[in-house]
PDB file of N, CA and C in Angstrom:
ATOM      1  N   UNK A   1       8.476  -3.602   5.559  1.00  0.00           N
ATOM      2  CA  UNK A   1       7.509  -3.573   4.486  1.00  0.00           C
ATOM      3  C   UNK A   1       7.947  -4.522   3.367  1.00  0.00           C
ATOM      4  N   UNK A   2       6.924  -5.127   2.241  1.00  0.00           N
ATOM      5  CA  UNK A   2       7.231  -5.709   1.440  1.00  0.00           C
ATOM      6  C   UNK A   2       8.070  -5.423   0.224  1.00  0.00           C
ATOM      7  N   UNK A   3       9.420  -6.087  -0.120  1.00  0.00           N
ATOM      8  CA  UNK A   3       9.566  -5.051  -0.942  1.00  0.00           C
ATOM      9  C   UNK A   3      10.218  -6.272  -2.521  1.00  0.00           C
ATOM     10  N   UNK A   4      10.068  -6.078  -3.327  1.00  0.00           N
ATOM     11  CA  UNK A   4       9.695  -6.912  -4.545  1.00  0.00           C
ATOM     12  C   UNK A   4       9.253  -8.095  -4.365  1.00  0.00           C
ATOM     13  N   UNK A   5       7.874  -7.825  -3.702  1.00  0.00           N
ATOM     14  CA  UNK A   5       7.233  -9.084  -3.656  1.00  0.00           C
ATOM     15  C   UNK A   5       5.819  -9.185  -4.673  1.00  0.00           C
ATOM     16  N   UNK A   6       5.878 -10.180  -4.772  1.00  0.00           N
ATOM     17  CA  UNK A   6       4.968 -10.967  -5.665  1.00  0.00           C
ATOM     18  C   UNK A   6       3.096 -10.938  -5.064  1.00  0.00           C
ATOM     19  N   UNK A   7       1.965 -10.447  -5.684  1.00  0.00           N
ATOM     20  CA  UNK A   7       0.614 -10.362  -5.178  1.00  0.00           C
ATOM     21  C   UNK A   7      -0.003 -11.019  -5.975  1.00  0.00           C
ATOM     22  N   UNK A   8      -0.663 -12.344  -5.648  1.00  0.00           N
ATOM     23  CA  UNK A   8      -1.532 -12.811  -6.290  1.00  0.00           C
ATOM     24  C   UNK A   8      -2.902 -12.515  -6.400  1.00  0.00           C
ATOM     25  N   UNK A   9      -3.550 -12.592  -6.939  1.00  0.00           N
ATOM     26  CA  UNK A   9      -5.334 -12.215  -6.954  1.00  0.00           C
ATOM     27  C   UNK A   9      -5.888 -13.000  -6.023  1.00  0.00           C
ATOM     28  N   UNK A  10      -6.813 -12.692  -5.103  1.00  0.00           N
ATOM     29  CA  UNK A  10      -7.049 -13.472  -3.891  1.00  0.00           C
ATOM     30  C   UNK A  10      -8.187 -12.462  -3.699  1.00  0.00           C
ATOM     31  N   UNK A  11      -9.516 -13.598  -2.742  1.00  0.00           N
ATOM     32  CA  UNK A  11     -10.484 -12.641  -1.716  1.00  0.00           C
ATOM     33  C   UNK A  11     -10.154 -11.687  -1.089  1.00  0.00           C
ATOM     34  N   UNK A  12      -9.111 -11.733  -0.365  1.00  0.00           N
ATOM     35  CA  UNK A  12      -8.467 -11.408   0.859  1.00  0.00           C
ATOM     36  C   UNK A  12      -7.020  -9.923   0.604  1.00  0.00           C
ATOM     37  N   UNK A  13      -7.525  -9.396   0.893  1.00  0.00           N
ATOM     38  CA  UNK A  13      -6.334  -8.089   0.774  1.00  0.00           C
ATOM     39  C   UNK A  13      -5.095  -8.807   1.312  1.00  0.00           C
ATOM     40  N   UNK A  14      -3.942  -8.116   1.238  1.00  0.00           N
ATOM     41  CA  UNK A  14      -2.826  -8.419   1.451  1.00  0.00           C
ATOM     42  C   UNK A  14      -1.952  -6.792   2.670  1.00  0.00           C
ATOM     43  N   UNK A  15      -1.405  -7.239   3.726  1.00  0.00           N
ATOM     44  CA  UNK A  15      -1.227  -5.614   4.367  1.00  0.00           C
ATOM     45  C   UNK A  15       0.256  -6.263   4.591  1.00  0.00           C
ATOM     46  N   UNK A  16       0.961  -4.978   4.740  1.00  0.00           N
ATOM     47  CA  UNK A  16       2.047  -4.437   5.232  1.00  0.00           C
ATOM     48  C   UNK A  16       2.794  -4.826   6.736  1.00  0.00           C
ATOM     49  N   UNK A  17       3.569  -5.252   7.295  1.00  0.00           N
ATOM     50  CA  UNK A  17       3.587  -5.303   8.792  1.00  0.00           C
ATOM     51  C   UNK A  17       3.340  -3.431   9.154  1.00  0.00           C
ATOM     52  N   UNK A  18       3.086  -3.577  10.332  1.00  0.00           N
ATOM     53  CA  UNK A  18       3.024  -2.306  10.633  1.00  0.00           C
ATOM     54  C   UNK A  18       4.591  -1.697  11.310  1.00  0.00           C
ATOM     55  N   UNK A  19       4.769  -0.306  10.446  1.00  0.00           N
ATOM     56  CA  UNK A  19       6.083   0.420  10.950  1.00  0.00           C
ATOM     57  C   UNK A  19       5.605   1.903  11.962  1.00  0.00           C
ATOM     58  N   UNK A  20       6.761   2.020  12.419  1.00  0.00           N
ATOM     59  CA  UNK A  20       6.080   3.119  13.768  1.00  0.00           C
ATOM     60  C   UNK A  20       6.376   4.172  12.543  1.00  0.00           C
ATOM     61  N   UNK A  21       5.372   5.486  13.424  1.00  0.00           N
ATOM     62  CA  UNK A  21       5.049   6.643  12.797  1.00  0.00           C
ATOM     63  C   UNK A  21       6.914   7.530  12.565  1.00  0.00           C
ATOM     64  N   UNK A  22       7.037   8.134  11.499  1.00  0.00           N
ATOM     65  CA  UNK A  22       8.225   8.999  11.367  1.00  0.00           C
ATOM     66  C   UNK A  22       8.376  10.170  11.595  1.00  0.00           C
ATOM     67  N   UNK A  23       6.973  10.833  11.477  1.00  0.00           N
ATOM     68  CA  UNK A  23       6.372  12.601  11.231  1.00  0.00           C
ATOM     69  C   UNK A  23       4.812  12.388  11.048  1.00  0.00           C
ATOM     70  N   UNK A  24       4.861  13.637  11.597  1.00  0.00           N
ATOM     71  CA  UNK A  24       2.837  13.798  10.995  1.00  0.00           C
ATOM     72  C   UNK A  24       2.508  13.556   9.987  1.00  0.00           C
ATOM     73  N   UNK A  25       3.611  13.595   8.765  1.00  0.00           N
ATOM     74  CA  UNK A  25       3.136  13.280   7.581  1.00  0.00           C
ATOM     75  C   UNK A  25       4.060  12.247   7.096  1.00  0.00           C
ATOM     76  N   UNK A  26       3.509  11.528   6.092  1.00  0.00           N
ATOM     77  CA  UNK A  26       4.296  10.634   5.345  1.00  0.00           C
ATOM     78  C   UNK A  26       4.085  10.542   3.621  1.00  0.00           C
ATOM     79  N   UNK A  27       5.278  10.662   3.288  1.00  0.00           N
ATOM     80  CA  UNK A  27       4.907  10.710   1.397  1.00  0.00           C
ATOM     81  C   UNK A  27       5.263   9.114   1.006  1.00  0.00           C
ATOM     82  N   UNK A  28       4.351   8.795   1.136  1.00  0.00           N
ATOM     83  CA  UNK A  28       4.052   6.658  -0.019  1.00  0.00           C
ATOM     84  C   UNK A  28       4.375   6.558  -1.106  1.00  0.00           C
ATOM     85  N   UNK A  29       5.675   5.372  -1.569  1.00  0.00           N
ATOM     86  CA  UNK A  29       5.663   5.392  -2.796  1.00  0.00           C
ATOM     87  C   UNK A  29       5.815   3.640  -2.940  1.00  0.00           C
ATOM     88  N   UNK A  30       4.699   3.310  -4.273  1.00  0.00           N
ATOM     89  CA  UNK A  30       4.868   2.125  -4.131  1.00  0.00           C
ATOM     90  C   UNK A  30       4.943   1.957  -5.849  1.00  0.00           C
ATOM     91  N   UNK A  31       6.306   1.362  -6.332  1.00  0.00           N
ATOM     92  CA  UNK A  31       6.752   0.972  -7.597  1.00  0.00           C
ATOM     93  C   UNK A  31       5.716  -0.623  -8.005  1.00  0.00           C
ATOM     94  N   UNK A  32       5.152  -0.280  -9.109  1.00  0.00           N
ATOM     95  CA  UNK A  32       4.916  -1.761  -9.705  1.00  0.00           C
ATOM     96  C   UNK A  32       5.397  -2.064 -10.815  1.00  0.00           C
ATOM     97  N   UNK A  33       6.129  -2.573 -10.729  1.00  0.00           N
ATOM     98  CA  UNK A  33       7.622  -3.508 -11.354  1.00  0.00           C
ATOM     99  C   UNK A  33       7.339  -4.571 -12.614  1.00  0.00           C
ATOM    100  N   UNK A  34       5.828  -5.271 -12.103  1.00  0.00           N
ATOM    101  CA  UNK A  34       5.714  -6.069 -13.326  1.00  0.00           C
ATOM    102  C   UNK A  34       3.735  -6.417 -12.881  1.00  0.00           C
ATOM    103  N   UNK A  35       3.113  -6.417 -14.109  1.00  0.00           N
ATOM    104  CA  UNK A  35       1.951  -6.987 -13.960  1.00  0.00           C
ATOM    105  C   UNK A  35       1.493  -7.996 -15.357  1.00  0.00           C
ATOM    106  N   UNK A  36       1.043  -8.706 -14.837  1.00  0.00           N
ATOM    107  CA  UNK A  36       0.723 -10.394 -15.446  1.00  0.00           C
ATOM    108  C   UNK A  36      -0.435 -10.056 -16.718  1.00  0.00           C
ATOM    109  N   UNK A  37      -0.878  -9.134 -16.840  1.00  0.00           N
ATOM    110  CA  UNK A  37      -1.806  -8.518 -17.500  1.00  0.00           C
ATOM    111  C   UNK A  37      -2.459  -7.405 -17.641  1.00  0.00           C
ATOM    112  N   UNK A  38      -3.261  -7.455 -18.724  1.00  0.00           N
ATOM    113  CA  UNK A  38      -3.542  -5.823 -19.113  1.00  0.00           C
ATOM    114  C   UNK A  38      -5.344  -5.950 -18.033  1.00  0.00           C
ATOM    115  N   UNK A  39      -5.897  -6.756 -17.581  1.00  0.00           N
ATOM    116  CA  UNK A  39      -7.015  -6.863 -16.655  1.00  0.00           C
ATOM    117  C   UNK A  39      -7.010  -6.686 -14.952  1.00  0.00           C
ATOM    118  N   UNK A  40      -5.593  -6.160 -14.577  1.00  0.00           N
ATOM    119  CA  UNK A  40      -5.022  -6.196 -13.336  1.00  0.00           C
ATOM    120  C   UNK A  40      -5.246  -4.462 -13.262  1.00  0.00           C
ATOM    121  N   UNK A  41      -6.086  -4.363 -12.016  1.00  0.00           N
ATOM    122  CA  UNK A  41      -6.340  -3.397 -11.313  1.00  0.00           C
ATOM    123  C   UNK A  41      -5.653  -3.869  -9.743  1.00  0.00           C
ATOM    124  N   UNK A  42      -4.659  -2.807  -9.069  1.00  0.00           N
ATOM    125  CA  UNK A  42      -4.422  -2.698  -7.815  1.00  0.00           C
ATOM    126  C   UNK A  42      -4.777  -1.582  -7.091  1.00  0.00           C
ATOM    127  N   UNK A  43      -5.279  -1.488  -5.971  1.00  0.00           N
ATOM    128  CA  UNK A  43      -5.594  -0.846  -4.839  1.00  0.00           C
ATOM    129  C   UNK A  43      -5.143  -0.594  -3.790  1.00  0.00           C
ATOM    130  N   UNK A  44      -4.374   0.305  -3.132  1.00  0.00           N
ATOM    131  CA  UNK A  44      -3.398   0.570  -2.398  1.00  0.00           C
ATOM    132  C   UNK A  44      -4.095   1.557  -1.287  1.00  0.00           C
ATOM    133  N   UNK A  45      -4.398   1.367   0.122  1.00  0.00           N
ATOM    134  CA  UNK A  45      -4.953   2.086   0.496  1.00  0.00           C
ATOM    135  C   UNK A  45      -4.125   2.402   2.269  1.00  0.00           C
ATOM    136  N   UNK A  46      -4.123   3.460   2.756  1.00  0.00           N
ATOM    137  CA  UNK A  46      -2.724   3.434   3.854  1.00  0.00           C
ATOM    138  C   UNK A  46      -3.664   3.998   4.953  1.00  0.00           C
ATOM    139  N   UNK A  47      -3.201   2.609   6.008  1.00  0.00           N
ATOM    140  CA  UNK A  47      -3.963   2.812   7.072  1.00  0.00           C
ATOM    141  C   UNK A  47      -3.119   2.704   8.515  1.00  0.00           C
ATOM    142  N   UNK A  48      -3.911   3.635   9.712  1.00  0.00           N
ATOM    143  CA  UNK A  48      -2.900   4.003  10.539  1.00  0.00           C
ATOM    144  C   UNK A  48      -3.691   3.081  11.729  1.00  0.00           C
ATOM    145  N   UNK A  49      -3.050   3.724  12.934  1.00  0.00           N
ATOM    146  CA  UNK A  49      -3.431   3.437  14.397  1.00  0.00           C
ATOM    147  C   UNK A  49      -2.896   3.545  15.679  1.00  0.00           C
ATOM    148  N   UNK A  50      -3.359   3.820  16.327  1.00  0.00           N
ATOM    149  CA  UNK A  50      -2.570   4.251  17.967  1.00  0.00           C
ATOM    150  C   UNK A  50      -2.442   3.188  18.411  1.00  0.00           C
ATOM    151  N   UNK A  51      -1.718   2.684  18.971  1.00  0.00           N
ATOM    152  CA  UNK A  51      -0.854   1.655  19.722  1.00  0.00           C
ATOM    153  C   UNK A  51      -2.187   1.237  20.605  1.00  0.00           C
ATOM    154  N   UNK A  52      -2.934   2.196  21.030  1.00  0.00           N
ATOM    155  CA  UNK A  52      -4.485   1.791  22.072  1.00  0.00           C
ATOM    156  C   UNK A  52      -5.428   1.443  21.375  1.00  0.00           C
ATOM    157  N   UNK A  53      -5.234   1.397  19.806  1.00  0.00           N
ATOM    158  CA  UNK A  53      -6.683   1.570  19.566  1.00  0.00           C
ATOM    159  C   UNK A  53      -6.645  -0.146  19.331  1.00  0.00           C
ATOM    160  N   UNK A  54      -7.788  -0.612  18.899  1.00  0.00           N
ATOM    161  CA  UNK A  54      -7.977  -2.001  18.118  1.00  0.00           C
ATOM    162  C   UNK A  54      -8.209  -2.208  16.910  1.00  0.00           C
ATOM    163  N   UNK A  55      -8.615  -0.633  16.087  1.00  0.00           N
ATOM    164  CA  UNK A  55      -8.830  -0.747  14.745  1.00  0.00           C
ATOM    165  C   UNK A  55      -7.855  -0.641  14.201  1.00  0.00           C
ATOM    166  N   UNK A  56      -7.593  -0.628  12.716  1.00  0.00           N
ATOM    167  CA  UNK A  56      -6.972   0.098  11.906  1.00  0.00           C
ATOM    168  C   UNK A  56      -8.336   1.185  11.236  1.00  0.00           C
ATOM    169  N   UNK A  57      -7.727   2.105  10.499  1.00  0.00           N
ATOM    170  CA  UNK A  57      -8.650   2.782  10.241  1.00  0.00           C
ATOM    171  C   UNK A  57      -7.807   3.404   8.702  1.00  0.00           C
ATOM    172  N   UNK A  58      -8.606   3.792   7.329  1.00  0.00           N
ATOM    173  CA  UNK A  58      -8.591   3.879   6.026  1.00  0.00           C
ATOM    174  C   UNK A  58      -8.160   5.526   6.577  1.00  0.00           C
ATOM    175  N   UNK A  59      -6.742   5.643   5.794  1.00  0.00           N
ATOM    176  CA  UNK A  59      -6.694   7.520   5.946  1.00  0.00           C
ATOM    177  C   UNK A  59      -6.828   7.992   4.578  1.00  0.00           C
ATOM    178  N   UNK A  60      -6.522   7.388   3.685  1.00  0.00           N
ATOM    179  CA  UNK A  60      -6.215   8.029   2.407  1.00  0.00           C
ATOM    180  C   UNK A  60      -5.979   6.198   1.335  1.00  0.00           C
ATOM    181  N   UNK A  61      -5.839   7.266  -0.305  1.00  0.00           N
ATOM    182  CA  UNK A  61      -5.055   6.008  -0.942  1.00  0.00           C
ATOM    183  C   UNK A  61      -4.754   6.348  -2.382  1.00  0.00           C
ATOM    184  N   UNK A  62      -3.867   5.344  -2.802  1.00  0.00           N
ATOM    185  CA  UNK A  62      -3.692   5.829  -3.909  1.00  0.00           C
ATOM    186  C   UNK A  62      -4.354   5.766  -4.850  1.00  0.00           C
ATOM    187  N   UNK A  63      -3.806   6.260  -6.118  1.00  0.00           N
ATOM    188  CA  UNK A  63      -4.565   6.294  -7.193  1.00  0.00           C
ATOM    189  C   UNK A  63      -4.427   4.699  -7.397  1.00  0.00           C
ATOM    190  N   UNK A  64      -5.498   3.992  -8.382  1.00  0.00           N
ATOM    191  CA  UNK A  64      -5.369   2.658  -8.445  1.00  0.00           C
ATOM    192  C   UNK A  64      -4.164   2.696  -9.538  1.00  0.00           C
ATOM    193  N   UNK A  65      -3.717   1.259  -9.674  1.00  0.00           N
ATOM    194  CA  UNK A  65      -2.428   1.477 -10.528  1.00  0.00           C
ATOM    195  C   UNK A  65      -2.611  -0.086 -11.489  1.00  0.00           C
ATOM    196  N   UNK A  66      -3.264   0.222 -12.861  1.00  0.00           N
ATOM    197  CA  UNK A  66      -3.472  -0.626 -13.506  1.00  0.00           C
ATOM    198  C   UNK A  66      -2.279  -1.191 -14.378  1.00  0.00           C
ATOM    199  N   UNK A  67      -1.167  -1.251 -14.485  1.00  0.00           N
ATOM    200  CA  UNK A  67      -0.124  -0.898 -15.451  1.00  0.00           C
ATOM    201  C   UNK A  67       1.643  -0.498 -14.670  1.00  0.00           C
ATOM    202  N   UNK A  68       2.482  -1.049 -15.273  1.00  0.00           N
ATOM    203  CA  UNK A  68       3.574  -1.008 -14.381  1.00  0.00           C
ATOM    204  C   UNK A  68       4.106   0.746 -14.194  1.00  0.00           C
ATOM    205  N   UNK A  69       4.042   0.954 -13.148  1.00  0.00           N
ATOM    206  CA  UNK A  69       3.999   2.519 -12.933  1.00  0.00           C
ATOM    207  C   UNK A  69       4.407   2.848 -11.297  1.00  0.00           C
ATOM    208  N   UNK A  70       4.289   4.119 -11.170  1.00  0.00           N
ATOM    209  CA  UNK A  70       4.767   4.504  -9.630  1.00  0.00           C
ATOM    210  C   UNK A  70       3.689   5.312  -9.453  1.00  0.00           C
ATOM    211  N   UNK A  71       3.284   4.535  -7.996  1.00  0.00           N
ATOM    212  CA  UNK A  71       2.256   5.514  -6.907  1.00  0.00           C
ATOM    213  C   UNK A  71       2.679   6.113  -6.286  1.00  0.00           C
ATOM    214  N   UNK A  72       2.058   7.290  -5.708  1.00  0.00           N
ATOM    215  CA  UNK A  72       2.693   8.165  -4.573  1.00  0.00           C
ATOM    216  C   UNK A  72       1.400   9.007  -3.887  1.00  0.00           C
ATOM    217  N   UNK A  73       1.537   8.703  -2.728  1.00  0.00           N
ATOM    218  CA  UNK A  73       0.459   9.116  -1.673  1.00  0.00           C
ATOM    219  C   UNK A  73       1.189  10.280  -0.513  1.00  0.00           C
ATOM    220  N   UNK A  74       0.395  11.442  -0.151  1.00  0.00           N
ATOM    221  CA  UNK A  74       0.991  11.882   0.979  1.00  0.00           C
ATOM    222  C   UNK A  74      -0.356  11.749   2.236  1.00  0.00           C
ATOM    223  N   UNK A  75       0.499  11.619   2.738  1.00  0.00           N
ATOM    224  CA  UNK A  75      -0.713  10.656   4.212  1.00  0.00           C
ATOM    225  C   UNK A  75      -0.456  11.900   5.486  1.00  0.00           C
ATOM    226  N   UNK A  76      -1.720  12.659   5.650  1.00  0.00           N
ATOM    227  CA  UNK A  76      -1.320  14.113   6.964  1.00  0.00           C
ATOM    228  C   UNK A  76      -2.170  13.458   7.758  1.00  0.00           C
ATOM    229  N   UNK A  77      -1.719  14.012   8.734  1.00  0.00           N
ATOM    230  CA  UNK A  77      -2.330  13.679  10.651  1.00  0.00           C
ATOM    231  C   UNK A  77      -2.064  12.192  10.948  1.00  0.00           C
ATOM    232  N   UNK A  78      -1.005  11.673  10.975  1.00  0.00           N
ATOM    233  CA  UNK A  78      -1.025  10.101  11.057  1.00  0.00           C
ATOM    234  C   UNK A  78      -1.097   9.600  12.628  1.00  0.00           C
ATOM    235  N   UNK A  79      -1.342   8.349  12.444  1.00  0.00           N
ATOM    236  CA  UNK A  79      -1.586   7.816  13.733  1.00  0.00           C
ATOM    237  C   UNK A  79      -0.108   7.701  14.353  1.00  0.00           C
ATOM    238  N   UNK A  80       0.025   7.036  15.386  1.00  0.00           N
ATOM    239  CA  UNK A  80       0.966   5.928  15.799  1.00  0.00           C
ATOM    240  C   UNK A  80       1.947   5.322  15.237  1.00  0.00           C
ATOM    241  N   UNK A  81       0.940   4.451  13.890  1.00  0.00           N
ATOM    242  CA  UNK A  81       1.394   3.152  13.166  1.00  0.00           C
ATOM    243  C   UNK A  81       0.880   2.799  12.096  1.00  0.00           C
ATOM    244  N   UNK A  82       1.609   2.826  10.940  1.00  0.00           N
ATOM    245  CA  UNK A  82       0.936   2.575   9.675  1.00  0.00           C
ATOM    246  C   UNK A  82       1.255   1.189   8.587  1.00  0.00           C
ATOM    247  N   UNK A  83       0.528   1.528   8.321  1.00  0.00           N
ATOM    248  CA  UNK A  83       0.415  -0.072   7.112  1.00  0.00           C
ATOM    249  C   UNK A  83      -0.193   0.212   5.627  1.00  0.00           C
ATOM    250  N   UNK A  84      -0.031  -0.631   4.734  1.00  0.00           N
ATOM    251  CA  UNK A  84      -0.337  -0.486   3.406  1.00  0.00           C
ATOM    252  C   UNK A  84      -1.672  -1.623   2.970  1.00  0.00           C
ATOM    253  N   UNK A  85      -3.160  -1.362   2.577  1.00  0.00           N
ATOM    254  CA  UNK A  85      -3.252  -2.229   2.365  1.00  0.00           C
ATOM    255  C   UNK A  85      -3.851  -2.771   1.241  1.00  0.00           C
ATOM    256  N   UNK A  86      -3.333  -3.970   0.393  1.00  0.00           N
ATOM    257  CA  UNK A  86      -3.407  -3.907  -1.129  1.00  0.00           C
ATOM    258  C   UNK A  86      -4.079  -4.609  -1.621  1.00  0.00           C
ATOM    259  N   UNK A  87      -5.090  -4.523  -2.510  1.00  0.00           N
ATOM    260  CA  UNK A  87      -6.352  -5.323  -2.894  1.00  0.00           C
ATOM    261  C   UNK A  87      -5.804  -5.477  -4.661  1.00  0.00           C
ATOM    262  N   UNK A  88      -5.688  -6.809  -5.052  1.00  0.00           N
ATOM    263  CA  UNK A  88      -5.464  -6.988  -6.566  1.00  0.00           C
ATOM    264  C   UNK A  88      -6.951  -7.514  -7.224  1.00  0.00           C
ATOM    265  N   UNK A  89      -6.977  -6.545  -7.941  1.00  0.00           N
ATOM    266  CA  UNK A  89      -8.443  -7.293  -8.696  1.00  0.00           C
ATOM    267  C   UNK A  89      -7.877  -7.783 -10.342  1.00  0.00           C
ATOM    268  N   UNK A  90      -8.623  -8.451 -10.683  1.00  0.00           N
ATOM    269  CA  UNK A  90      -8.398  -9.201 -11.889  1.00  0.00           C
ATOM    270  C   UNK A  90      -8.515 -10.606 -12.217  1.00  0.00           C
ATOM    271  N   UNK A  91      -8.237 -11.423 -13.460  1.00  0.00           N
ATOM    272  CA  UNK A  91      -8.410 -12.659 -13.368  1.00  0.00           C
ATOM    273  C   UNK A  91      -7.799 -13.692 -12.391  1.00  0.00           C
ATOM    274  N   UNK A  92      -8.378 -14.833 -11.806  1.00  0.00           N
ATOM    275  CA  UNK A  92      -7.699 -15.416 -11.002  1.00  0.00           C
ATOM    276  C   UNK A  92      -6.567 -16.213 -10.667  1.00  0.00           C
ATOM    277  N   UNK A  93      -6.216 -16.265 -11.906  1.00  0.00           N
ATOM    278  CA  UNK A  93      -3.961 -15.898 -12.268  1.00  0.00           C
ATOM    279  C   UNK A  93      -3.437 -14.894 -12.122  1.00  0.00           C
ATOM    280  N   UNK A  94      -4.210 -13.804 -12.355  1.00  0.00           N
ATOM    281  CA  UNK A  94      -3.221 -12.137 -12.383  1.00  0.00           C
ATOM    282  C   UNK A  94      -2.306 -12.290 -10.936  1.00  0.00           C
ATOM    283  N   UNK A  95      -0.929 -11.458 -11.071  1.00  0.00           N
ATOM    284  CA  UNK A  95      -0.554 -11.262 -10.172  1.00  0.00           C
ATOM    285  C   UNK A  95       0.582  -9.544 -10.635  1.00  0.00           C
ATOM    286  N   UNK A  96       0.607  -9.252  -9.696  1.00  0.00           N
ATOM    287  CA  UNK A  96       1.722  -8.071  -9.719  1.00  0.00           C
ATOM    288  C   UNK A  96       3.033  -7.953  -8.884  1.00  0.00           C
ATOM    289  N   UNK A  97       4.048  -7.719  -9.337  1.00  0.00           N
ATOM    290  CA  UNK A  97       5.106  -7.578  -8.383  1.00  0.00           C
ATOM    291  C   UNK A  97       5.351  -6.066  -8.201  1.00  0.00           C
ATOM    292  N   UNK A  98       5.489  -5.845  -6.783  1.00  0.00           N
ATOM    293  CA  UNK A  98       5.818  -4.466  -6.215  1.00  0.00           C
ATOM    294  C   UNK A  98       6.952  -4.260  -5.123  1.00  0.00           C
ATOM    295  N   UNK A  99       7.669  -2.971  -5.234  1.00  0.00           N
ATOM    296  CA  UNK A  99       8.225  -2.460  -4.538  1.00  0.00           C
ATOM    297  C   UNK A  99       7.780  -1.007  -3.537  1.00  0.00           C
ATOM    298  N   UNK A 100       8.158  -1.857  -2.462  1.00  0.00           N
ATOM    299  CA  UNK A 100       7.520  -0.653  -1.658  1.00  0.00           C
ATOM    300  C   UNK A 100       8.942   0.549  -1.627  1.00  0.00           C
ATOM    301  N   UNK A 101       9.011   2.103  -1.748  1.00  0.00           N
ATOM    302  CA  UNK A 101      10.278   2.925  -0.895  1.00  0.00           C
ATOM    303  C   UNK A 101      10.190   2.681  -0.111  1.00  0.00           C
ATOM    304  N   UNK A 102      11.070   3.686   0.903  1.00  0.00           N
ATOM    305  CA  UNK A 102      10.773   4.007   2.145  1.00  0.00           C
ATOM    306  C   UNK A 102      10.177   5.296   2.367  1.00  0.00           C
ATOM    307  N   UNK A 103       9.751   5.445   3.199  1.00  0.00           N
ATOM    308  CA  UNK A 103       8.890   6.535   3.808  1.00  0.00           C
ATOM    309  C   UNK A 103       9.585   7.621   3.725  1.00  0.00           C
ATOM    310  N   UNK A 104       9.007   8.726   3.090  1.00  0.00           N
ATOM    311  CA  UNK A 104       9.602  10.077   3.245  1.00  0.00           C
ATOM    312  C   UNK A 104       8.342  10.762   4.761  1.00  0.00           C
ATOM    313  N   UNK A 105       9.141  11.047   5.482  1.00  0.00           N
ATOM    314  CA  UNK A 105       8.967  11.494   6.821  1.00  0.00           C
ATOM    315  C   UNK A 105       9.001  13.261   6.728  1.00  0.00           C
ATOM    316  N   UNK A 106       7.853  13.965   6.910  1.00  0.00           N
ATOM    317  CA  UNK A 106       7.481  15.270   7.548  1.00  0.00           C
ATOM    318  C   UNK A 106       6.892  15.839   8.659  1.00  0.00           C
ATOM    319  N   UNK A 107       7.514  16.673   9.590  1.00  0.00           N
ATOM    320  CA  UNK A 107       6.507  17.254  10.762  1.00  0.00           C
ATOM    321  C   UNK A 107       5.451  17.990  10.261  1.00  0.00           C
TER     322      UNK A 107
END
């Protein structure tokens, strides 16, 4: 996963490589470390999938995180394989730097 990396404002979401499943559940925490402005909205949304399927599919997400702060998501019934995926809205300079944890893992 990405971890103090840099998100620029872009069309195009930005995702996670995908990591295999740990537990049925997973608790998400994603630190934002620094944002370029007070007009920066991020969107964090955690999506899974079975090794068969072809989609990804939206399970849950976080609260949006306008402001340097910590998200935290708990994600139940997971697939397979999950990913993060992060949409920056704002002017077309904004950028945010984030740290992803690691996965807290539950059956």
């Amino acid at each position: 996963m990405l971890m103090g990396e840099i998100l620029n404002q872009s069309a195009s979401a930005v995702y996670t490589p995908p990591i295999a499943r740990g537990g049925k559940t997973g608790m998400l925490s994603v630190d934002m470390l620094q944002v370029s402005s007070t007009s920066v909205t991020l969107t964090i949304d955690v999506e899974h999938k079975n090794l068969s399927d072809t989609t990804w599919v939206s399970l849950t997400s976080f609260t949006n995180l306008t402001a340097v702060s910590m998200g935290t998501v708990q994600a139940n019934d997971l697939k397979e394989q999950v990913r993060l995926k992060f949409t920056l809205n704002g002017a077309s300079t904004d950028w945010v730097r984030v740290f992803i944890l690691p996965v807290s893992w539950m059956d």
